[in-house]
Protein backbone atom coordinates (compact mmCIF):
# COMPACT_ATOMS: atom_id res chain seq x y z
CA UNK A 1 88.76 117.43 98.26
CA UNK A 2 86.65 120.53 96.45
CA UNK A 3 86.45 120.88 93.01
CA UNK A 4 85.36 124.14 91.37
CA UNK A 5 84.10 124.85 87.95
CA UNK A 6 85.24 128.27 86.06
CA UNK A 7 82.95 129.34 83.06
CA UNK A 8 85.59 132.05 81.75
CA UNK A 9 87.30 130.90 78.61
CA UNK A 10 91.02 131.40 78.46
CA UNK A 11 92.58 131.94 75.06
CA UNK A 12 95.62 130.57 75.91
CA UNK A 13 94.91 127.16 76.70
CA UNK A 14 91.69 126.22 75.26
CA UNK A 15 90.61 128.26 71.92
CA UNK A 16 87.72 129.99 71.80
CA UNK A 17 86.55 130.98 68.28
CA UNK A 18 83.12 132.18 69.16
CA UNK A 19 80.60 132.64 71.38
CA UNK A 20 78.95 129.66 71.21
CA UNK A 21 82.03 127.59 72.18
CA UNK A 22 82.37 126.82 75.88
CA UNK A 23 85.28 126.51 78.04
CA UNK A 24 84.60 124.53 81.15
CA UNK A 25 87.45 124.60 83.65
CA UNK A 26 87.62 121.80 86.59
CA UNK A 27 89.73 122.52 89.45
CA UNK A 28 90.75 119.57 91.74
CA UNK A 29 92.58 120.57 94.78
CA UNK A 30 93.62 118.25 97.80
CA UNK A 31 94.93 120.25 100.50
CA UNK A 32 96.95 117.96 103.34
CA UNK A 33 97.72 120.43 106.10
CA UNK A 34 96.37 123.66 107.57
CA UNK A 35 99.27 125.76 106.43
CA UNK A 36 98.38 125.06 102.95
CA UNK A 37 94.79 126.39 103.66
CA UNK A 38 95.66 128.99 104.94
CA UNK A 39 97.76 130.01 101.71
CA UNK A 40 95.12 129.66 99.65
CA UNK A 41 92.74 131.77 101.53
CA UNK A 42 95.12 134.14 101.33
CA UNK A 43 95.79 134.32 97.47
CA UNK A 44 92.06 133.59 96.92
CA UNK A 45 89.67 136.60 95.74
CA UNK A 46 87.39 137.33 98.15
CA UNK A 47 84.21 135.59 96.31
CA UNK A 48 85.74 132.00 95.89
CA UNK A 49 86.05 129.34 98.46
CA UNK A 50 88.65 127.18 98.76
CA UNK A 51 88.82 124.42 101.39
CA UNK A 52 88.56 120.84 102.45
CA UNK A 53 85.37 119.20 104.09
CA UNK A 54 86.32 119.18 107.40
CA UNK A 55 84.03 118.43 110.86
CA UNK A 56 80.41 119.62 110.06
CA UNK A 57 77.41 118.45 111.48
CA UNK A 58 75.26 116.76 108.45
CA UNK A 59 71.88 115.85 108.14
CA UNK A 60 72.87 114.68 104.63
CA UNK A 61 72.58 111.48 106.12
CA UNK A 62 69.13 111.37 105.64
CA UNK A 63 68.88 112.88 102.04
CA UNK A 64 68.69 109.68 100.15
CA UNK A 65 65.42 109.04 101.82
CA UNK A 66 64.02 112.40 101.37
CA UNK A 67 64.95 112.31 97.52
CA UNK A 68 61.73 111.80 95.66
CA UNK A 69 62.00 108.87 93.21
CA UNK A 70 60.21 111.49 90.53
CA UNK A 71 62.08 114.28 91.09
CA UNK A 72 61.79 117.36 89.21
CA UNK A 73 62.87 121.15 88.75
CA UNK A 74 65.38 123.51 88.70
CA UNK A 75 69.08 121.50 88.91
CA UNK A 76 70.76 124.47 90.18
CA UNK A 77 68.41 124.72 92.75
CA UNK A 78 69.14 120.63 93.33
CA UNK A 79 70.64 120.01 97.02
CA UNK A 80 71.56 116.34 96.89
CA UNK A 81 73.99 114.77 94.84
CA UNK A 82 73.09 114.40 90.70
CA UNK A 83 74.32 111.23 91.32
CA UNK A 84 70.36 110.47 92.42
CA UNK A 85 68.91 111.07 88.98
CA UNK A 86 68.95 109.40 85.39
CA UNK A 87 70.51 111.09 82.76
CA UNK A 88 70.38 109.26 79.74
CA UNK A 89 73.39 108.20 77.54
CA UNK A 90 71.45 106.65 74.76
CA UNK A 91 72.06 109.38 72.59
CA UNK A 92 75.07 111.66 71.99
CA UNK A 93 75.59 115.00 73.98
CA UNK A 94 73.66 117.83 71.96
CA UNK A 95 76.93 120.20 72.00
CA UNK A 96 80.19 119.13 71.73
CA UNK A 97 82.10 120.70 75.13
CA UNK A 98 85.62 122.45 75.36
CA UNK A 99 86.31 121.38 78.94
CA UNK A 100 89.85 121.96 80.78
CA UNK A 101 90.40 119.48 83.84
CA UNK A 102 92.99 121.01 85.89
CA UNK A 103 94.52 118.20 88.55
CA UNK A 104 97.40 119.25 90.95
CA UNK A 105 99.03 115.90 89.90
CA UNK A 106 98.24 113.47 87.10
CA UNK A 107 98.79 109.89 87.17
CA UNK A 108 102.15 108.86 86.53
CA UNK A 109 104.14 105.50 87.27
CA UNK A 110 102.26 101.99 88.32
CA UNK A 111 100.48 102.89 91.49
CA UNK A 112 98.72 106.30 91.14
CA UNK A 113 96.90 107.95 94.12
CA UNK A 114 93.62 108.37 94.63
CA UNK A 115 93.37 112.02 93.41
CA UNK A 116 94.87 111.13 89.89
CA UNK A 117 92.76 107.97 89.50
CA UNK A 118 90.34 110.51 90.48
CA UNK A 119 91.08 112.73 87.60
CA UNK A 120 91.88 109.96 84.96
CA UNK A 121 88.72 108.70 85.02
CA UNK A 122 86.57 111.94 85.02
CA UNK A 123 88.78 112.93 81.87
CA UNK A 124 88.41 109.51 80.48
CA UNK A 125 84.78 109.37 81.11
CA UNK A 126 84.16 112.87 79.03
CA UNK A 127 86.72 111.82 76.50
CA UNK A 128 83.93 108.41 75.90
CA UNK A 129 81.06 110.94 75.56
CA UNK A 130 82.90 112.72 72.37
CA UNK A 131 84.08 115.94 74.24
CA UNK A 132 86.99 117.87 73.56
CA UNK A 133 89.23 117.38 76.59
CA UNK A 134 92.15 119.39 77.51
CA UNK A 135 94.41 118.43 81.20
CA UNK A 136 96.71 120.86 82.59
CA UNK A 137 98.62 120.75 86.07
CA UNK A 138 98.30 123.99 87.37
CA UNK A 139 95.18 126.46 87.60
CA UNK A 140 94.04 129.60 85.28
CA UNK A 141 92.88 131.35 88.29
CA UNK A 142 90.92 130.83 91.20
CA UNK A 143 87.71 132.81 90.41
CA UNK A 144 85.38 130.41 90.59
CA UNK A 145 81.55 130.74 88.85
CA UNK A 146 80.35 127.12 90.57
CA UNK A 147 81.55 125.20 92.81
CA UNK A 148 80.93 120.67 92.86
CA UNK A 149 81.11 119.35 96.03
CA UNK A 150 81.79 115.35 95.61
CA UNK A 151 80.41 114.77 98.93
CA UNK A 152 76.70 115.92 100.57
CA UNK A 153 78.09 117.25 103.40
CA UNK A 154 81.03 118.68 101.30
CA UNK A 155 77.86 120.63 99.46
CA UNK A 156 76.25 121.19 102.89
CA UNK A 157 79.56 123.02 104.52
CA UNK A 158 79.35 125.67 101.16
CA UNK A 159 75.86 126.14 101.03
CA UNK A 160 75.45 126.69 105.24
CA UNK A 161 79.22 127.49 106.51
CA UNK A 162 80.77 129.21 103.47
CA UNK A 163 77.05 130.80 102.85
CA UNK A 164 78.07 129.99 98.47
CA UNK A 165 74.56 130.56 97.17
CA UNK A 166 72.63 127.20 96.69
CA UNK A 167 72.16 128.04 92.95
CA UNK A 168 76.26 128.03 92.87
CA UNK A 169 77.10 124.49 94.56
CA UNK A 170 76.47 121.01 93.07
CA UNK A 171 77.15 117.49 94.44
CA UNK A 172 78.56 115.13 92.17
CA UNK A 173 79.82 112.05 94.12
CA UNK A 174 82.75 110.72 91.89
CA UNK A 175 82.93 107.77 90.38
CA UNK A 176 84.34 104.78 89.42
CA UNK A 177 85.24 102.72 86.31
CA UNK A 178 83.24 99.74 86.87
CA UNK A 179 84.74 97.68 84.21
CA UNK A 180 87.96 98.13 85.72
CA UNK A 181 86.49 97.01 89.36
CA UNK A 182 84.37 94.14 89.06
CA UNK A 183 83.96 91.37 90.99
CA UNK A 184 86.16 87.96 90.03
CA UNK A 185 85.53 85.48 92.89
CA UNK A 186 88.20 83.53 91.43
CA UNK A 187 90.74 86.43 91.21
CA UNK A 188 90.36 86.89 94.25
CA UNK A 189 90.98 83.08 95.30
CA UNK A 190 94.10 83.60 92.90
CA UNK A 191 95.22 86.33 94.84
CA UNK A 192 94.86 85.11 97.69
CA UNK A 193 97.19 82.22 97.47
CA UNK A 194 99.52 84.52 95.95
CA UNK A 195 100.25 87.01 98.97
CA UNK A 196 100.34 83.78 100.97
CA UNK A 197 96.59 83.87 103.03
CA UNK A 198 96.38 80.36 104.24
CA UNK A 199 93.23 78.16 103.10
CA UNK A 200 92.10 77.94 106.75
CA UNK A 201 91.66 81.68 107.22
CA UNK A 202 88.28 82.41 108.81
CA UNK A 203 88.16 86.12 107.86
CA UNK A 204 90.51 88.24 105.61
CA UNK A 205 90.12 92.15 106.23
CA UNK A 206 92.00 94.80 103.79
CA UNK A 207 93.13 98.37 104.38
CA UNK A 208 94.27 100.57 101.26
CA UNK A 209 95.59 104.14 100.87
CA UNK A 210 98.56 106.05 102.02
CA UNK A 211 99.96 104.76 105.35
CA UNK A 212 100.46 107.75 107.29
CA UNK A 213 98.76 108.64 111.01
CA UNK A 214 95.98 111.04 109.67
CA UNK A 215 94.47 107.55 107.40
CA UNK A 216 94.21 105.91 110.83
CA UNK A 217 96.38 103.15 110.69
CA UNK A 218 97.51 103.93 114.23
CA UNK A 219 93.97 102.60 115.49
CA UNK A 220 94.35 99.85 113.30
CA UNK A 221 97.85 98.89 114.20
CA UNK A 222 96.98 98.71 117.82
CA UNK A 223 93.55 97.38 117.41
CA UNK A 224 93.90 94.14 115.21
CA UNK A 225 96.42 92.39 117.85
CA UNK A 226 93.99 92.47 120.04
CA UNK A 227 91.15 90.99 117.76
CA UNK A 228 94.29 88.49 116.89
CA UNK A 229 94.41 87.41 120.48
CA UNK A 230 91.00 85.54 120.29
CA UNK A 231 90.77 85.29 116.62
CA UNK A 232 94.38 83.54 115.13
CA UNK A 233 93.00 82.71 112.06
CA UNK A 234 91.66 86.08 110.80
CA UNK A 235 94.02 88.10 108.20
CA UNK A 236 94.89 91.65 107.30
CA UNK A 237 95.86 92.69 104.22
CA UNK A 238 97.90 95.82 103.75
CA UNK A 239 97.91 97.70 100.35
CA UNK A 240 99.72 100.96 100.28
CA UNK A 241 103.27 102.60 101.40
CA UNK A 242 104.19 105.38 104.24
CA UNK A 243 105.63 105.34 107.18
CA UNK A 244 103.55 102.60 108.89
CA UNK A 245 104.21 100.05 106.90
CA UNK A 246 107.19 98.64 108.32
CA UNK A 247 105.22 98.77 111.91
CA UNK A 248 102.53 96.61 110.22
CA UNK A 249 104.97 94.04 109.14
CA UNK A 250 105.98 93.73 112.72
CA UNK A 251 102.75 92.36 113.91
CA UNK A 252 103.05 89.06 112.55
CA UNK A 253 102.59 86.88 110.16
CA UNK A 254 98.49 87.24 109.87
CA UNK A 255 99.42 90.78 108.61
CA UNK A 256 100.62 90.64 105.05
CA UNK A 257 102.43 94.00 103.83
CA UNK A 258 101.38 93.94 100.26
CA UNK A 259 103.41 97.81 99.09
CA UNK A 260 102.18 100.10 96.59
CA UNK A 261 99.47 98.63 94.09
CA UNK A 262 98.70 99.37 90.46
CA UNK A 263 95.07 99.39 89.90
CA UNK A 264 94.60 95.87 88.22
CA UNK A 265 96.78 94.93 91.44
CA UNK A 266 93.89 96.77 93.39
CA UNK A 267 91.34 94.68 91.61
CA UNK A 268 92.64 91.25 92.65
CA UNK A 269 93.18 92.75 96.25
CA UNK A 270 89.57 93.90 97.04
CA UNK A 271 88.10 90.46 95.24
CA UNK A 272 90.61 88.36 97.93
CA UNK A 273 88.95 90.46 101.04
CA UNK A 274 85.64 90.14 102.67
CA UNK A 275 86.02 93.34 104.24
CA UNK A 276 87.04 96.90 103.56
CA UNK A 277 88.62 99.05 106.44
CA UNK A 278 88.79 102.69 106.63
CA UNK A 279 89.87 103.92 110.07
CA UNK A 280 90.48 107.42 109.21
CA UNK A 281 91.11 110.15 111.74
CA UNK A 282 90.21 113.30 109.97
CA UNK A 283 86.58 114.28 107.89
CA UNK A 284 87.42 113.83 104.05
CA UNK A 285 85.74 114.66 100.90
CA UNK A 286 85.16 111.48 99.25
CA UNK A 287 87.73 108.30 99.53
CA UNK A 288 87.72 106.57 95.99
CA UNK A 289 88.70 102.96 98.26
CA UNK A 290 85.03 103.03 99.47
CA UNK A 291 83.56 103.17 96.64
CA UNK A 292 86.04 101.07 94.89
CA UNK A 293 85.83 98.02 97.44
CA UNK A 294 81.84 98.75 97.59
CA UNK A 295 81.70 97.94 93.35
CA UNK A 296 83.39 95.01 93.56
CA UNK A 297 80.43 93.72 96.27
CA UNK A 298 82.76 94.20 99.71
CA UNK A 299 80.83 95.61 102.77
CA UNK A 300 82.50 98.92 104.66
CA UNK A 301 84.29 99.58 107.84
CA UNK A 302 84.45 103.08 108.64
CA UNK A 303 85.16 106.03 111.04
CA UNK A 304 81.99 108.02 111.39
CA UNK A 305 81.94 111.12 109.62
CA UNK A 306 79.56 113.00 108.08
CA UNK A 307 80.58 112.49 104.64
CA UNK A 308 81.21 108.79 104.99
CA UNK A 309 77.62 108.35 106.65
CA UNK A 310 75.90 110.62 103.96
CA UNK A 311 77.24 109.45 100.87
CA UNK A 312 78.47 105.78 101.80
CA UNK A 313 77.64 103.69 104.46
CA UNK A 314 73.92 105.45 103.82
CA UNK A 315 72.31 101.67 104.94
CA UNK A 316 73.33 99.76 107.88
CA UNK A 317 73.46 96.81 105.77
CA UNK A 318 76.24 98.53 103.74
CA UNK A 319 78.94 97.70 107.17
CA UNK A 320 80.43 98.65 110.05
CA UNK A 321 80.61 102.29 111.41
CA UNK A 322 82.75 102.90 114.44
CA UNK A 323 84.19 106.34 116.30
CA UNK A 324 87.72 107.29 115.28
CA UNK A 325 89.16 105.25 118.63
CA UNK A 326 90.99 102.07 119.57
CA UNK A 327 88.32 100.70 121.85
CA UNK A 328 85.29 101.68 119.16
CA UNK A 329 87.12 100.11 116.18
CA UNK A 330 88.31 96.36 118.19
CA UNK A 331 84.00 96.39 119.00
CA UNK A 332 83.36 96.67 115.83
CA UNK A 333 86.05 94.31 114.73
CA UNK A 334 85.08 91.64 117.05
CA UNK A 335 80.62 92.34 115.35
CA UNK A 336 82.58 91.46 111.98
CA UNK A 337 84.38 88.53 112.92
CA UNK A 338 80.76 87.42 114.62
CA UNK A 339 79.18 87.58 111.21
CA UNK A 340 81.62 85.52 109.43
CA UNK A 341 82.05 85.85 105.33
CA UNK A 342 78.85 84.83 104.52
CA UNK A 343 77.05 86.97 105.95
CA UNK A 344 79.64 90.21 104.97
CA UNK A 345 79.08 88.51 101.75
CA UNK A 346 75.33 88.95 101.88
CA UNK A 347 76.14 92.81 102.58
CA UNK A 348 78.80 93.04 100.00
CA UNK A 349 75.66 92.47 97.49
CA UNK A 350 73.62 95.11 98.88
CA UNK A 351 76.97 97.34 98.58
CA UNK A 352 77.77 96.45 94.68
CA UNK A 353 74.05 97.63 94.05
CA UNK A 354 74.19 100.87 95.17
CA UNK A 355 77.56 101.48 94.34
CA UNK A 356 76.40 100.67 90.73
CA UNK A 357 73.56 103.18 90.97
CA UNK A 358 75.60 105.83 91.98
CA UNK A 359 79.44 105.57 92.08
CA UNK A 360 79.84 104.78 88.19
CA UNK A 361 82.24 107.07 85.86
CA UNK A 362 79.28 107.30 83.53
CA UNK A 363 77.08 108.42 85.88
CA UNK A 364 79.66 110.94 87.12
CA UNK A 365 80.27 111.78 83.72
CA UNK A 366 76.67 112.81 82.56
CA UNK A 367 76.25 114.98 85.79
CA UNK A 368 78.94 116.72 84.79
CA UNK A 369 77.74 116.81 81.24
CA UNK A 370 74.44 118.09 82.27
CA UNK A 371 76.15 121.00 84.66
CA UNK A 372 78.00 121.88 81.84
CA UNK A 373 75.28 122.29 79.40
CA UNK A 374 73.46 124.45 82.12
CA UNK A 375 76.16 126.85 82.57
CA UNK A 376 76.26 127.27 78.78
CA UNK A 377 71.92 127.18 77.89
CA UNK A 378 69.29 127.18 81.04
CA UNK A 379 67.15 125.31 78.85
CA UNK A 380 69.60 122.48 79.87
CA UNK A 381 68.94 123.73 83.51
CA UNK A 382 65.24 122.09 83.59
CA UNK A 383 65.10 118.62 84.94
CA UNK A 384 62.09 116.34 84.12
């Protein structure tokens, strides 16, 4: 996912009554397939970019060590994510924004993807901080000022493939409502029982998202029989819809099918895990069930891909990383059964902590306040 920022006011939507007033346009866009990239390439001006992280080889891996703890500067000139630094909400913002957040869908019914929790929370978020929010569901144009890469290696592929001068791209990781994920040991015992996990369950894994080939639940689906072979008493839990979810229902019963889940649903279903999965096939920007299962204090599974390894699983004692294969993911598999909950628990800590110092919707928020205010006055453009 890319998200663009537009500084040209449009009458028509947001009012502009003079000069000093800002419009601030968001653009979220999730593209699925390569025939939809290629369409908007080709109704794209030729000085925007448009496009999904795909493969890229990162050294963002290594840019939360090389971030110095005292950084200062230029924030347009600002490489890793904003996520990094302290901006502080103590008082209220100096200006009062106009800001547009355009979303290609917006959360409707119980269970809402990823991409409108996405949006519902950065909206929210700026809505808390007294700014004058406006949502739409389709785009004023596509000629984009700045562009906000919610990954590092999102930021990276701009910067070094799509050559967008470094003064033009920002990473801001998105974030999270932590007061809508926190961690309930007991929910989670509640929920537990509820979907039916036995009390004698050594190890209970969980898998979220869409169920569809390109999320990787193909590798899954043929690698947790065999862990199952060995291992009878350790559980999967299945939260999501799509075409595999009948096929995971046919495993057995120490795979429990658990449909489409609203977000307090989500809650009770990361607390009743002890570890998150996320065998996904294809590079993505940023997937909001890391960063959800790492705030409630679970430890990661994950294919290895640049922005997975530069943003999330950025310590070893954060999980599991494993190549995008059968034989790869039942290895790992068999290291997590090894460790047992305790220990996963002991990593789930070390997860919750970092996800709390970066993957927060008020941290999210304030970056994006700060950009903002930079667009509109460089004073605002000076970090210290």
């Amino acid at each position: 996912m890319k998200m663009a920022f537009n500084s040209k006011p449009k009458k028509t939507h947001v009012p502009n009554p003079g000069r000093s007033n800002l419009c601030t346009t968001l653009f979220f866009i999730v593209l699925f397939t390569i025939p939809a990239l290629f369409l908007l390439h080709t109704v794209t001006p030729i000085n925007t970019t448009s496009m999904i992280c795909t493969t890229f080889a990162s050294s963002s891996s290594q840019s939360r060590q090389t971030i110095k703890p005292f950084w200062s500067g230029d924030l347009r000139a600002a490489e890793f994510a904003w996520n990094h630094l302290p901006f502080s909400d103590t008082q209220p913002p100096p200006v009062k924004l106009k800001i547009a957040v355009f979303s290609r869908k917006w959360p409707v019914g119980s269970a809402p993807g990823g991409m409108e929790r996405h949006a519902y929370t950065l909206h929210t978020a700026l809505s808390r901080r007294g700014h004058d929010v406006h949502v739409f569901t389709s785009p004023l144009d596509r000629n984009y000022a700045h562009h906000v890469a919610i990954s590092d290696s999102c930021g990276e592929m701009l910067r070094d493939v799509y050559q967008i001068p470094t003064k033009r791209v920002h990473v801001i990781l998105n974030g999270i409502d932590d007061d809508s994920f926190a961690k309930d040991a007991r929910l989670g015992m509640e929920f537990r029982s509820k979907v039916g996990v036995p009390t004698n369950a050594s190890l209970v894994l969980g898998v979220a998202g869409r169920l569809v080939k390109d999320k990787g639940h193909p590798l899954l689906h043929e690698a947790f029989p065999l862990i199952t072979r060995n291992h009878p008493d350790v559980y999967l839990l299945v939260a999501g819809s799509g075409p595999w979810q009948q096929r995971y229902r046919e495993l057995g019963p120490q795979v429990i099918v658990l449909g489409s889940m609203s977000p307090a649903e989500l809650r009770a279903f990361y607390n009743a895990i002890d570890i998150f999965v996320n065998p996904t096939l294809r590079p993505q920007g940023l997937d909001l069930t890391l960063m959800e299962a790492m705030l409630i204090g679970k430890p990661i599974m994950a294919s290895r891909f640049p922005s997975i390894k530069g943003t999330i699983v950025v310590e070893d004692e954060f999980g599991f990383m494993f190549s995008p294969n059968v034989d790869s993911l039942v290895e790992a598999l068999e290291g997590v059964v090894m460790e047992g909950p305790r220990r996963l628990a002991q990593r789930g800590k070390a997860c919750r902590e970092y996800a709390l110092s970066m993957f927060t919707a008020r941290k999210m928020a304030l970056a994006y306040e700060r950009l903002f205010l930079c667009i509109k006055n460089e004073t605002f453009c000076t970090y210290h």
